[in-house]
N, C-alpha and C. Protein backbone atom coordinates (compact mmCIF):
# COMPACT_ATOMS: atom_id res chain seq x y z
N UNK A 1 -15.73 12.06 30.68
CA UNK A 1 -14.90 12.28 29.49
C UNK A 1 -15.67 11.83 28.25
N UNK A 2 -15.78 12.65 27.55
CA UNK A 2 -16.62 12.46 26.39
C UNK A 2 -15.85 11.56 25.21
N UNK A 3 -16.28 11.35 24.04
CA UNK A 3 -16.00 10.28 23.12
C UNK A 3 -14.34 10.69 22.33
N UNK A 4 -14.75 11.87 22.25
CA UNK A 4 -13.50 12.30 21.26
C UNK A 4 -12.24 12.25 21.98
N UNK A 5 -12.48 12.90 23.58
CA UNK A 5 -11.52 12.65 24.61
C UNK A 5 -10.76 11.26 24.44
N UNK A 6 -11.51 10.51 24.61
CA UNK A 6 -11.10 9.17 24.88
C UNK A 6 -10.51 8.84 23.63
N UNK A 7 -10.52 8.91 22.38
CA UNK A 7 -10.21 8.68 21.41
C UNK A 7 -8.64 9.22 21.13
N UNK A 8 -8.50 10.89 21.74
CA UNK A 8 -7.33 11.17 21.74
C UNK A 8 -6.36 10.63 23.27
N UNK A 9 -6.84 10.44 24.34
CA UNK A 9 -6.56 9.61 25.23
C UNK A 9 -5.53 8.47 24.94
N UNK A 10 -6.27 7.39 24.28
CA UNK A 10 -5.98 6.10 23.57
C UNK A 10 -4.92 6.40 22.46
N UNK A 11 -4.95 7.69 21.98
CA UNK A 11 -3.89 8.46 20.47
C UNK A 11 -3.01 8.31 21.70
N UNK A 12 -2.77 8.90 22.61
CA UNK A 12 -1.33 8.99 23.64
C UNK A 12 -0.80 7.76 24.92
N UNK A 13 -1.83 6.81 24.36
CA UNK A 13 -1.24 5.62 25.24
C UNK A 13 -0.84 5.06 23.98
N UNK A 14 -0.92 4.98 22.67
CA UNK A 14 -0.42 4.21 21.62
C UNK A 14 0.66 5.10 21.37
N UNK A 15 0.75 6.16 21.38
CA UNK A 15 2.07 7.23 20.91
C UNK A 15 3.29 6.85 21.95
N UNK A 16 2.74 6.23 23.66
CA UNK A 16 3.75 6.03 24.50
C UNK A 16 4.27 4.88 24.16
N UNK A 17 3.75 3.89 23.69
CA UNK A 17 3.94 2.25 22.91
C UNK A 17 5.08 2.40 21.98
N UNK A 18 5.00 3.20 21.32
CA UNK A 18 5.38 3.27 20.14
C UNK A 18 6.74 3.72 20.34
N UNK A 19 6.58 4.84 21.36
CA UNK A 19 8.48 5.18 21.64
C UNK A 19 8.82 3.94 22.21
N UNK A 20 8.42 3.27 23.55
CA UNK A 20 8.98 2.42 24.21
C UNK A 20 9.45 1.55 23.41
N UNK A 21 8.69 1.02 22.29
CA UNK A 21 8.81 -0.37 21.32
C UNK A 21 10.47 0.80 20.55
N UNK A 22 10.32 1.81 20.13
CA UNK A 22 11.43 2.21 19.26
C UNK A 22 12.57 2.28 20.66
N UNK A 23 12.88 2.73 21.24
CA UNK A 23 14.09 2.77 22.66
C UNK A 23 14.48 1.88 23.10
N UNK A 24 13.54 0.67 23.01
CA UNK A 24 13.68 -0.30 23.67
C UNK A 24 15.15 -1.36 23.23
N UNK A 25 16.10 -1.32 23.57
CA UNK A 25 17.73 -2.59 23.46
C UNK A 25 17.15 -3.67 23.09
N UNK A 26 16.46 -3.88 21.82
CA UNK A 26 16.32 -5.04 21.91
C UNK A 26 17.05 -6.31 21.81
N UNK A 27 18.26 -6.15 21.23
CA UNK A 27 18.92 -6.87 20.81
C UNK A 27 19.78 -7.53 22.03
N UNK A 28 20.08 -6.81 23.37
CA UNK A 28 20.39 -6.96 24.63
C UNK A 28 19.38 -7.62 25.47
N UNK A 29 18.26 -7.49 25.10
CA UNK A 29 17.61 -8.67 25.89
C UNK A 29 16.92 -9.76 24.52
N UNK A 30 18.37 -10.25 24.06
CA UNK A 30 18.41 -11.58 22.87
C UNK A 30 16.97 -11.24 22.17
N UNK A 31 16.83 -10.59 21.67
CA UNK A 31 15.24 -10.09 20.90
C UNK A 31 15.51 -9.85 19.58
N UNK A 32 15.79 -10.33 18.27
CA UNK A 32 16.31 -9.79 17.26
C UNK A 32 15.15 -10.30 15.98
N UNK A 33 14.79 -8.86 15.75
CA UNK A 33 13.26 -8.86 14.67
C UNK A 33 14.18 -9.08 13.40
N UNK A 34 12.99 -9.42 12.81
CA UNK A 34 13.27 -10.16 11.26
C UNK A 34 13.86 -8.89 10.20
N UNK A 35 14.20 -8.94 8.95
CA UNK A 35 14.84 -8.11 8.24
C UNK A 35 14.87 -8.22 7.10
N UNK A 36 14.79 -7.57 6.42
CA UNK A 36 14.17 -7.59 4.73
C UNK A 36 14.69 -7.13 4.13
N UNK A 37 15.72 -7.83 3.03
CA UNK A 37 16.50 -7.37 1.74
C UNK A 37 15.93 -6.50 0.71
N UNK A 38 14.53 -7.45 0.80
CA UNK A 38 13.84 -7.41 -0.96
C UNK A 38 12.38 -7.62 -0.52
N UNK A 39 11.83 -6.85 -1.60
CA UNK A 39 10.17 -6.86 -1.53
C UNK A 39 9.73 -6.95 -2.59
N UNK A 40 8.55 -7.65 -2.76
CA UNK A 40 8.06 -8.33 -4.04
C UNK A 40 9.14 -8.38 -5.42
N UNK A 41 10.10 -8.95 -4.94
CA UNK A 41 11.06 -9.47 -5.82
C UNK A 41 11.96 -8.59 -5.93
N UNK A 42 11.95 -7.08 -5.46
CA UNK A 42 12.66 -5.69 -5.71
C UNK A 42 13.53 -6.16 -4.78
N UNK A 43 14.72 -5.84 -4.86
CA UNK A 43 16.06 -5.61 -4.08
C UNK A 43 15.65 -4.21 -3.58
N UNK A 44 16.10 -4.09 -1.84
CA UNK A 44 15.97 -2.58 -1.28
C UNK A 44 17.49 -2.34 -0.96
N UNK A 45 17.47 -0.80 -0.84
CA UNK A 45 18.91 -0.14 -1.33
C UNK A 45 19.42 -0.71 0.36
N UNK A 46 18.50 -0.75 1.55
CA UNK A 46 18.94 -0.85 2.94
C UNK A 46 17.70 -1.88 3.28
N UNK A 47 18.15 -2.76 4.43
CA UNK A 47 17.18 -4.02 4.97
C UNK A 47 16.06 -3.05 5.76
N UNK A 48 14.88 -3.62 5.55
CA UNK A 48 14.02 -3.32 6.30
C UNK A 48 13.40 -3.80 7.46
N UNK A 49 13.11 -3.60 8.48
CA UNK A 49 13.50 -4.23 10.02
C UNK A 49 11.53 -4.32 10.09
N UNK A 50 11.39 -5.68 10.55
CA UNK A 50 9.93 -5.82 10.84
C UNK A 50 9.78 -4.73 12.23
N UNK A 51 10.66 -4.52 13.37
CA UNK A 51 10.41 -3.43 14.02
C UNK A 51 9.88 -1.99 13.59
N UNK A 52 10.57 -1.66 12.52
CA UNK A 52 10.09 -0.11 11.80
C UNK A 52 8.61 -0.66 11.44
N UNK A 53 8.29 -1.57 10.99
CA UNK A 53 7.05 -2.24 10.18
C UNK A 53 6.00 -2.00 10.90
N UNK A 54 6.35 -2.65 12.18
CA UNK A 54 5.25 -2.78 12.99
C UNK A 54 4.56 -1.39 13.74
N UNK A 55 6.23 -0.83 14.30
CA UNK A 55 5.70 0.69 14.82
C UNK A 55 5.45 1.57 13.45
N UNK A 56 5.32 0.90 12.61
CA UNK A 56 4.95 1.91 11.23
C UNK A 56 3.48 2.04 11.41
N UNK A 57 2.91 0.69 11.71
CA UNK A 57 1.44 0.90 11.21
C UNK A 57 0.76 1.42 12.31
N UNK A 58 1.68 1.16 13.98
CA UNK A 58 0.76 1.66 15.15
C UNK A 58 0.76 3.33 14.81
N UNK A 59 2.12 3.71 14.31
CA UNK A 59 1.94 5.14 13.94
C UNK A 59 0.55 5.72 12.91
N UNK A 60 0.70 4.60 12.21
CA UNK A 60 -0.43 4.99 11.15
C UNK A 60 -1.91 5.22 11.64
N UNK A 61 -2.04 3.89 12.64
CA UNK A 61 -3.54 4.44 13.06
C UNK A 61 -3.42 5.70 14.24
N UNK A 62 -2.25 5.71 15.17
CA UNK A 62 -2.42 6.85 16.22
C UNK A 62 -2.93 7.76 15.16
N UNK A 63 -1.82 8.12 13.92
CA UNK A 63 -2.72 9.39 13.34
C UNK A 63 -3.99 9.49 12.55
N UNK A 64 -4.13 8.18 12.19
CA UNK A 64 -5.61 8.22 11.87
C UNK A 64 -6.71 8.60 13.08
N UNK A 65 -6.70 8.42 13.98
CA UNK A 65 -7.40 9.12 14.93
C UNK A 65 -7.52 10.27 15.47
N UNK A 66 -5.98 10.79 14.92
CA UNK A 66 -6.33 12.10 15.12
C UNK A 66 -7.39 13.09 14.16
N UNK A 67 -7.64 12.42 13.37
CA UNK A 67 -8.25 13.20 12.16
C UNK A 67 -9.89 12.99 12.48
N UNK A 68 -10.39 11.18 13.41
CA UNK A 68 -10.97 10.84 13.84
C UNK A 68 -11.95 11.58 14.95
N UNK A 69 -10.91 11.59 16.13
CA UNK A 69 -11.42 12.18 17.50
C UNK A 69 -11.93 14.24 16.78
N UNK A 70 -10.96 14.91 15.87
CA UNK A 70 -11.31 15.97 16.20
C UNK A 70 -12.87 16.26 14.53
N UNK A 71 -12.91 15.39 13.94
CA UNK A 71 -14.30 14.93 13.52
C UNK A 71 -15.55 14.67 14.24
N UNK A 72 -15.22 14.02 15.02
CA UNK A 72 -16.95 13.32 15.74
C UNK A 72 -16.65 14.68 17.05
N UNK A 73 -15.63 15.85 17.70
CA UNK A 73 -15.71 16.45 18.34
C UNK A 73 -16.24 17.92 17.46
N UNK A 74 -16.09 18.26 16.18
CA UNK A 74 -16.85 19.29 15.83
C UNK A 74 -18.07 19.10 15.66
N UNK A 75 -18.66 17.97 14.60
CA UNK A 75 -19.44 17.62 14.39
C UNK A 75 -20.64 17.45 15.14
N UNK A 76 -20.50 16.84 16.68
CA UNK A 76 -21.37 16.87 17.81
C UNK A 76 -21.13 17.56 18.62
N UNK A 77 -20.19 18.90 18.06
CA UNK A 77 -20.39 20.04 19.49
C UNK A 77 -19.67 19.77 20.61
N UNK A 78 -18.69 18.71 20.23
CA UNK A 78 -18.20 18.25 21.85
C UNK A 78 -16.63 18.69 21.98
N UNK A 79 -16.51 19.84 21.22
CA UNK A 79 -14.95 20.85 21.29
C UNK A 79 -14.71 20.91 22.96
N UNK A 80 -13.78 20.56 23.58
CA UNK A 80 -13.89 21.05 24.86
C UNK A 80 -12.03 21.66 25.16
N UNK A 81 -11.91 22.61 26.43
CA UNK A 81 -10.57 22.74 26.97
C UNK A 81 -9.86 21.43 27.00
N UNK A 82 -10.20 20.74 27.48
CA UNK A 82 -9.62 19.14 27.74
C UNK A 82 -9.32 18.80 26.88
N UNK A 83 -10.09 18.57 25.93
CA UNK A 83 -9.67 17.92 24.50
C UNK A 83 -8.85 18.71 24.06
N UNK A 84 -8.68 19.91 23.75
CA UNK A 84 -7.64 20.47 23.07
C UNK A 84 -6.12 20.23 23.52
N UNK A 85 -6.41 20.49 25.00
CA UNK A 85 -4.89 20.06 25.83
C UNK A 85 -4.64 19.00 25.30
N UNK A 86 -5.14 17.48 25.92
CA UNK A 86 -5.15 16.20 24.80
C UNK A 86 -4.55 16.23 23.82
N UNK A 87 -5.13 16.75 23.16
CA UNK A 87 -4.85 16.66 21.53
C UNK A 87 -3.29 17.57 21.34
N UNK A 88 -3.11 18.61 22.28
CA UNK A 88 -2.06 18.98 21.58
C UNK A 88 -0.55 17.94 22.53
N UNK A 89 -1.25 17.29 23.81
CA UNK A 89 -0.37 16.58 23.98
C UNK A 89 0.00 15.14 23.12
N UNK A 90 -1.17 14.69 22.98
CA UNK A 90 -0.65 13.71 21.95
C UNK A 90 -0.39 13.76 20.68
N UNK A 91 -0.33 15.24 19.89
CA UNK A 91 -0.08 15.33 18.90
C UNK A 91 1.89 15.49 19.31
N UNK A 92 2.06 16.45 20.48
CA UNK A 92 3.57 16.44 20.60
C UNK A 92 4.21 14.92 20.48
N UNK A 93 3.85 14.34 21.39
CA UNK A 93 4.16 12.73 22.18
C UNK A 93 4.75 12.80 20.87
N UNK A 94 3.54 11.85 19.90
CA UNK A 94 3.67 11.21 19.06
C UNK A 94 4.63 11.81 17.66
N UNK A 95 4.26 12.64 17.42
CA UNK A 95 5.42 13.28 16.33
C UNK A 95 6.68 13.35 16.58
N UNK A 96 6.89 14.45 17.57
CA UNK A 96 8.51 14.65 17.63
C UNK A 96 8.95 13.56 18.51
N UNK A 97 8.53 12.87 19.28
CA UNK A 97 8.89 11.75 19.95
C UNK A 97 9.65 11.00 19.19
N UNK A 98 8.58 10.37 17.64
CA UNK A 98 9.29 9.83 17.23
C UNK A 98 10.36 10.47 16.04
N UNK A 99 10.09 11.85 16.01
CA UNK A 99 11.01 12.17 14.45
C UNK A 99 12.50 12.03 15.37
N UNK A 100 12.79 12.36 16.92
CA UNK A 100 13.71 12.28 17.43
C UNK A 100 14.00 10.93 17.40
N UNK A 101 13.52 9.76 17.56
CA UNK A 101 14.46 8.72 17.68
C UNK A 101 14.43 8.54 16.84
N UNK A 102 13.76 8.43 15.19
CA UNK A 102 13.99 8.21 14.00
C UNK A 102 15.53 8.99 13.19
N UNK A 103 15.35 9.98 14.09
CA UNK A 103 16.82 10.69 13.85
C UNK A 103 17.74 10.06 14.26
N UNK A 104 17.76 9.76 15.84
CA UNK A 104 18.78 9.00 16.39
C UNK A 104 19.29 7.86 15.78
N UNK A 105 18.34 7.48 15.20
CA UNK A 105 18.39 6.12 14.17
C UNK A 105 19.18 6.06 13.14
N UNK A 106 19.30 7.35 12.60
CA UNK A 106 19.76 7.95 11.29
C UNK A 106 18.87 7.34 10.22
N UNK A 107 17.50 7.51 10.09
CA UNK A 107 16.37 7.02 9.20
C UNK A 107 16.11 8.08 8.56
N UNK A 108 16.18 9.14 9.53
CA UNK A 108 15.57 11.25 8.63
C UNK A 108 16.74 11.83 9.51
N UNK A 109 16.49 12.77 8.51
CA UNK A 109 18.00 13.58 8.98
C UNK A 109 17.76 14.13 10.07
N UNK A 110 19.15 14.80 10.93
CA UNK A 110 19.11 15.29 12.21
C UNK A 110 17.98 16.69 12.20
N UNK A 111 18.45 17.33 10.83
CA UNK A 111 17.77 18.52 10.57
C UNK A 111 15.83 18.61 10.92
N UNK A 112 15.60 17.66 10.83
CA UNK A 112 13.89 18.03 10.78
C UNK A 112 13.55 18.00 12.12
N UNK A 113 14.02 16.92 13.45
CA UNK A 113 13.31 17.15 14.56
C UNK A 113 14.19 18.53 15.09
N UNK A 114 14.86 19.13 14.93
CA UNK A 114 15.63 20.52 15.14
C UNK A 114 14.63 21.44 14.96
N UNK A 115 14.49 20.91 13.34
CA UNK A 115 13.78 22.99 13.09
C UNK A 115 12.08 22.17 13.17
N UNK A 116 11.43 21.16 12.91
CA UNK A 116 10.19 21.12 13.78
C UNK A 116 9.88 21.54 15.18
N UNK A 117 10.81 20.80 15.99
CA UNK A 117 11.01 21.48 17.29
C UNK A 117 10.97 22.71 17.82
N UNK A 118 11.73 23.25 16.91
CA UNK A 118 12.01 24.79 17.19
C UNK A 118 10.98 25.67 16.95
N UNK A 119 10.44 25.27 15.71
CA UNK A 119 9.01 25.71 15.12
C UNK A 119 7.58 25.64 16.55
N UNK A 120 7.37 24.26 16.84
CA UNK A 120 6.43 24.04 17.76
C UNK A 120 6.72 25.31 19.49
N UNK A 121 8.36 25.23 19.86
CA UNK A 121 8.25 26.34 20.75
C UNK A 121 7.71 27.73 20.39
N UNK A 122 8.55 27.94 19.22
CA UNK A 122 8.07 29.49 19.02
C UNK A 122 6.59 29.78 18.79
N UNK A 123 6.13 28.64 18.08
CA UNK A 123 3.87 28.93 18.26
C UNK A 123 3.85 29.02 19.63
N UNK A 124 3.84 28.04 19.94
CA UNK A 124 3.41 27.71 21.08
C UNK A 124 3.48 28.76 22.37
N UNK A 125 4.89 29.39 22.26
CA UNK A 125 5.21 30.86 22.86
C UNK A 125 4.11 31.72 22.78
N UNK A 126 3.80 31.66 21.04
CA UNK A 126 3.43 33.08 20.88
C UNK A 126 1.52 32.88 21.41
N UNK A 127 1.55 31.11 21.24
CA UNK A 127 0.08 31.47 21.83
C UNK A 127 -0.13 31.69 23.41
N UNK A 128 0.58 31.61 24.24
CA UNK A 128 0.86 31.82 25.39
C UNK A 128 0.74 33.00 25.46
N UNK A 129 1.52 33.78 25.04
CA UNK A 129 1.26 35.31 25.10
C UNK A 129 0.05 36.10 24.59
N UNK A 130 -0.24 35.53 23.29
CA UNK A 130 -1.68 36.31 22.91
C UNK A 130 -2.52 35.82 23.48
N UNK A 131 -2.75 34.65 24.22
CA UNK A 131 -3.64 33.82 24.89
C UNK A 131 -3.93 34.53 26.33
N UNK A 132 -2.77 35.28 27.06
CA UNK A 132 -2.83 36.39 28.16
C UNK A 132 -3.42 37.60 27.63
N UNK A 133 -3.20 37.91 26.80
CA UNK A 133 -3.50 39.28 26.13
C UNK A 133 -5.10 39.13 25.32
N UNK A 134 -5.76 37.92 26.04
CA UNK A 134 -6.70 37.85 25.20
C UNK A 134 -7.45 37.70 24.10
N UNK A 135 -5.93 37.44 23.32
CA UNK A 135 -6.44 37.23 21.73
C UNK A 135 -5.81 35.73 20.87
N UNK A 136 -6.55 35.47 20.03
CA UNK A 136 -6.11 34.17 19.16
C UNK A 136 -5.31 34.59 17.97
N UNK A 137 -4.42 33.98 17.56
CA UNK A 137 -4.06 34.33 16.40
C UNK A 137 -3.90 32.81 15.37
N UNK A 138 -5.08 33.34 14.05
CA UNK A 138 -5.54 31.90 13.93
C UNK A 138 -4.54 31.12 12.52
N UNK A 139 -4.59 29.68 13.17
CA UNK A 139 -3.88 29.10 12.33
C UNK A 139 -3.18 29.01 10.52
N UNK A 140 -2.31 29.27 10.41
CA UNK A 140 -2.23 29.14 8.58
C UNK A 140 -2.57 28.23 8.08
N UNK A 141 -2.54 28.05 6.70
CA UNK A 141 -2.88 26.94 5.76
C UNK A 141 -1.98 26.46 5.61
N UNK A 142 -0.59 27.42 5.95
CA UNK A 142 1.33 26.55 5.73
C UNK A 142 1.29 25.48 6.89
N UNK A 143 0.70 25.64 8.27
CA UNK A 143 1.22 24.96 9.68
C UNK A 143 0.07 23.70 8.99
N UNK A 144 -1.01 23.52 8.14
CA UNK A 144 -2.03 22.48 7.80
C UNK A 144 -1.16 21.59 7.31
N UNK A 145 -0.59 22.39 5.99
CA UNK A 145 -0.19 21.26 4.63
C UNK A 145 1.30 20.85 5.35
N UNK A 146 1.62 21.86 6.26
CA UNK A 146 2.91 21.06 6.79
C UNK A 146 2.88 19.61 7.54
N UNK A 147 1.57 19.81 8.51
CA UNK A 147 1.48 18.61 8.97
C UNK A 147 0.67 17.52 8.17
N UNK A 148 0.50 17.62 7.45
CA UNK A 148 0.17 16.53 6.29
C UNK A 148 1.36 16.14 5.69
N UNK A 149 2.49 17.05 5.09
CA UNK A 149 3.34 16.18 4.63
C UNK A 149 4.27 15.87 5.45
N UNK A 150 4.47 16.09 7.25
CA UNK A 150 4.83 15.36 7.83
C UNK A 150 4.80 14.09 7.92
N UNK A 151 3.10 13.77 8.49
CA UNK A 151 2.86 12.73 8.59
C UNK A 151 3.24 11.47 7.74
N UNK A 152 2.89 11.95 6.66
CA UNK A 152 2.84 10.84 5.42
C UNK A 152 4.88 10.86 5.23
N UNK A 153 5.81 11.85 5.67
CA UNK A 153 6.90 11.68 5.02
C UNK A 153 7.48 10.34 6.39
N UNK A 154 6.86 10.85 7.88
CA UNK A 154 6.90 10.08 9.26
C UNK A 154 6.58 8.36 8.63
N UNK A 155 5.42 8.10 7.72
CA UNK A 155 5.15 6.84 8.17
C UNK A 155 5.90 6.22 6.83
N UNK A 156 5.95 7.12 5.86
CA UNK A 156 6.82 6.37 4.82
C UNK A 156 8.26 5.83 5.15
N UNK A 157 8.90 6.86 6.27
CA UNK A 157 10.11 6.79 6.92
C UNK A 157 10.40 5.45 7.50
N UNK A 158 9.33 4.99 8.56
CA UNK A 158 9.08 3.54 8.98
C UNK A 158 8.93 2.22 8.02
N UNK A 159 8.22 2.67 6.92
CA UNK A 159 8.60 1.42 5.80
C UNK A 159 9.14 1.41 4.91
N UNK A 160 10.56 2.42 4.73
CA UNK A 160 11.54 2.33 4.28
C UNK A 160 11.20 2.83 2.47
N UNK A 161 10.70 3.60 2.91
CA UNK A 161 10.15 4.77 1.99
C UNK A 161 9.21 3.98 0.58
N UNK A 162 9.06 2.86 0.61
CA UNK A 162 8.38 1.73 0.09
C UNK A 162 6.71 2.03 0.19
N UNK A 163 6.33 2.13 -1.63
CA UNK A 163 6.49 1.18 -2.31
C UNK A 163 7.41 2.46 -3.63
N UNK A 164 7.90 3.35 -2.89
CA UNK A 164 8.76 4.19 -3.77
C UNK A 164 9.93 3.60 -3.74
N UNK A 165 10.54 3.25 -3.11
CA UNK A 165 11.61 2.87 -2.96
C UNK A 165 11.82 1.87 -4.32
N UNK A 166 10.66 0.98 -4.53
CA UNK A 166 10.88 -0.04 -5.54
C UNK A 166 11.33 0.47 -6.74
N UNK A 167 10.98 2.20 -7.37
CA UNK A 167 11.47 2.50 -8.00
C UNK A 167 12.52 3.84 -8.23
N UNK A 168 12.86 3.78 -6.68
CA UNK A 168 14.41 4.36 -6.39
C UNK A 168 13.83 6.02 -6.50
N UNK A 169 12.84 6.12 -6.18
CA UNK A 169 12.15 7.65 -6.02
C UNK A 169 12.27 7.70 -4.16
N UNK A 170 12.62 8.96 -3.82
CA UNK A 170 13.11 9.43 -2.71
C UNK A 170 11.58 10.15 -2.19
N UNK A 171 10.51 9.25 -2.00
CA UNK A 171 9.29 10.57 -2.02
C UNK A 171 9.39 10.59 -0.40
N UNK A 172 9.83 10.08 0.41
CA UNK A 172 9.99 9.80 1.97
C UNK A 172 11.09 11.36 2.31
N UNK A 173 11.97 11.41 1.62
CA UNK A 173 12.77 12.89 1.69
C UNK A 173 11.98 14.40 1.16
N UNK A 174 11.36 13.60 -0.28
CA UNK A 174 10.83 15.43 -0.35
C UNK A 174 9.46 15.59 0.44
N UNK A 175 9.02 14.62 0.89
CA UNK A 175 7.96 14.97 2.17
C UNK A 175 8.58 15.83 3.23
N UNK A 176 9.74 15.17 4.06
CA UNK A 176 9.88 15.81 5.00
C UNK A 176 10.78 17.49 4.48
N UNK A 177 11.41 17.14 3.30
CA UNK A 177 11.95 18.28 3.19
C UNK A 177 10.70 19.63 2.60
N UNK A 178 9.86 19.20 2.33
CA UNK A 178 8.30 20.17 1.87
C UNK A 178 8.32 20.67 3.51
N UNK A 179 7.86 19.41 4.36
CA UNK A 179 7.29 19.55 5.72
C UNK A 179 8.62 20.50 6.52
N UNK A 180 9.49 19.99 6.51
CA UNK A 180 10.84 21.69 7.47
C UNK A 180 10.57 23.01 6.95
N UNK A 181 10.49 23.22 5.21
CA UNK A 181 10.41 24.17 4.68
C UNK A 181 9.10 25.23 5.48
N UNK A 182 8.02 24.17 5.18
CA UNK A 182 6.84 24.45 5.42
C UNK A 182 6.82 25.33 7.41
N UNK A 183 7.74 24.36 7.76
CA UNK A 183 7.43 24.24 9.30
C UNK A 183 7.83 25.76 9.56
N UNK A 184 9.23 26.18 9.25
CA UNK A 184 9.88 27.28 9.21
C UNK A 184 9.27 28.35 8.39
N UNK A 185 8.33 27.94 7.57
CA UNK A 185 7.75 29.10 6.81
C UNK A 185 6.10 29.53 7.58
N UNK A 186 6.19 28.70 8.18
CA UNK A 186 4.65 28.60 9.21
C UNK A 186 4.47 29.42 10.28
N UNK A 187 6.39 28.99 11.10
CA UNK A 187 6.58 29.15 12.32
C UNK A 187 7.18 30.89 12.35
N UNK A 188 7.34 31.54 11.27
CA UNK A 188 7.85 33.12 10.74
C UNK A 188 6.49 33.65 10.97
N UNK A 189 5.40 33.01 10.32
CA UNK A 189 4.13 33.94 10.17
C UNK A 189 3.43 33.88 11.38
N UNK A 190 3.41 32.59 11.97
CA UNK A 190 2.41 32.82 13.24
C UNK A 190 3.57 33.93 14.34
N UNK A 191 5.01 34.21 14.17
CA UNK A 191 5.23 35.14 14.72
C UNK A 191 5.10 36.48 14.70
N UNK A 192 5.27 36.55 13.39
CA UNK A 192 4.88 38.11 12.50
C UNK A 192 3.60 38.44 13.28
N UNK A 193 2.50 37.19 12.76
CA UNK A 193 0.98 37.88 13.08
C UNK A 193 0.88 37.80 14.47
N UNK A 194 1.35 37.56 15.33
CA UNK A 194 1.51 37.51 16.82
C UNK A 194 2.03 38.87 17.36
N UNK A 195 3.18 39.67 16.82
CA UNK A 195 3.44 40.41 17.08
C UNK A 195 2.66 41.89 16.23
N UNK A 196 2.31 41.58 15.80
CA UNK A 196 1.23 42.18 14.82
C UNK A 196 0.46 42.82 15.30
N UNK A 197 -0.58 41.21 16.17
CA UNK A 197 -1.86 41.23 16.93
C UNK A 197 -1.45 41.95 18.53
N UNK A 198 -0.15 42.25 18.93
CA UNK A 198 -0.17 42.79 20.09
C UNK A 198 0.16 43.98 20.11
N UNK A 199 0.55 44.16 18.91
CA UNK A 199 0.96 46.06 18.94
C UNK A 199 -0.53 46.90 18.26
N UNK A 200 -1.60 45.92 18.29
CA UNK A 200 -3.03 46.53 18.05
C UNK A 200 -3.36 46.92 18.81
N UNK A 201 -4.01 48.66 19.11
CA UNK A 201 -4.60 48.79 20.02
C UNK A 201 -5.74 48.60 20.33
């Protein structure tokens, strides 16, 4: 297993951490993390739980590695089948894993792990099928910038949308609401051009 492998490897044993630490009752086995009114003197509109804190930042580096592992894998030629599987498993794990319990949480609305979700089957379908039929149908620039302002709307979500929050700016909402828009506007075209690419003779 080559370098990048391992790199996304390690992305999906920290992505499994990260749900367990969020699922986990803690409060049932007498475990009760610290909680935060106020930050640097700012009053916050809701307490902030050193739990979100902590799985904030493991989130932060899982995805810093993702940006990591598929760098040092173009760069040295070391693209492989494996790695891609990898990568698209720990890119699932870790995202909707957690936008679902962050939902459950009521932290982001029910709406985004729905239509993300829904979004990821229907690609994913359609590469299945052009993938039999022999052909790729290649990524947009909407499914890119979507997962960028996922990410960043995901980890702002965990620290309580802070250091915006200090001045009562909602930038943790219009991330994810850019990122659904985006997802659903992503998840139309890679169908269009899917069905596109198979009625070519």
């Amino acid at each position: 297993m080559n370098l990048p492998n391992k790199i996304t490897v390690s992305r999906i044993i920290l992505a499994i951490i990260i749900l367990i630490m969020l699922v986990i009752p803690w409060h049932s086995l007498g475990v009760d993390w610290a909680s935060y009114d106020s930050m640097f003197g700012f009053e916050l509109d809701s307490p902030l739980s050193l739990k979100y804190i902590v799985t904030g930042f493991l989130f932060l580096v899982a995805s810093l590695t993702d940006r990591i592992d598929g760098q040092i894998a173009r760069k040295r030629n070391m693209v492989t089948d494996l790695g891609k599987m990898l990568d698209a498993i720990a890119d699932k794990i870790l995202v909707n894993g957690v936008i679902i319990i962050l939902a459950y949480d009521h932290i982001i609305p029910l709406l985004v792990p729905v239509v993300i979700i829904t979004r990821d089957i229907i690609t994913d379908t359609c590469k299945m099928v052009s993938g039999n039929k022999g052909k790729v149908v290649a990524a947009s620039w909407t499914g890119k910038v979507k997962t960028a302002f996922m990410m960043t709307g995901v980890t702002l979500a965990f620290f309580g949308n802070l250091p915006f929050e200090l001045v009562h700016f909602d930038f943790t909402g219009i991330c994810l609401i850019v990122a659904t828009v985006l997802s659903l506007v992503s998840g139309c075209q890679y169908y269009f051009n899917t069905m596109k690419l198979l009625k070519e003779k």
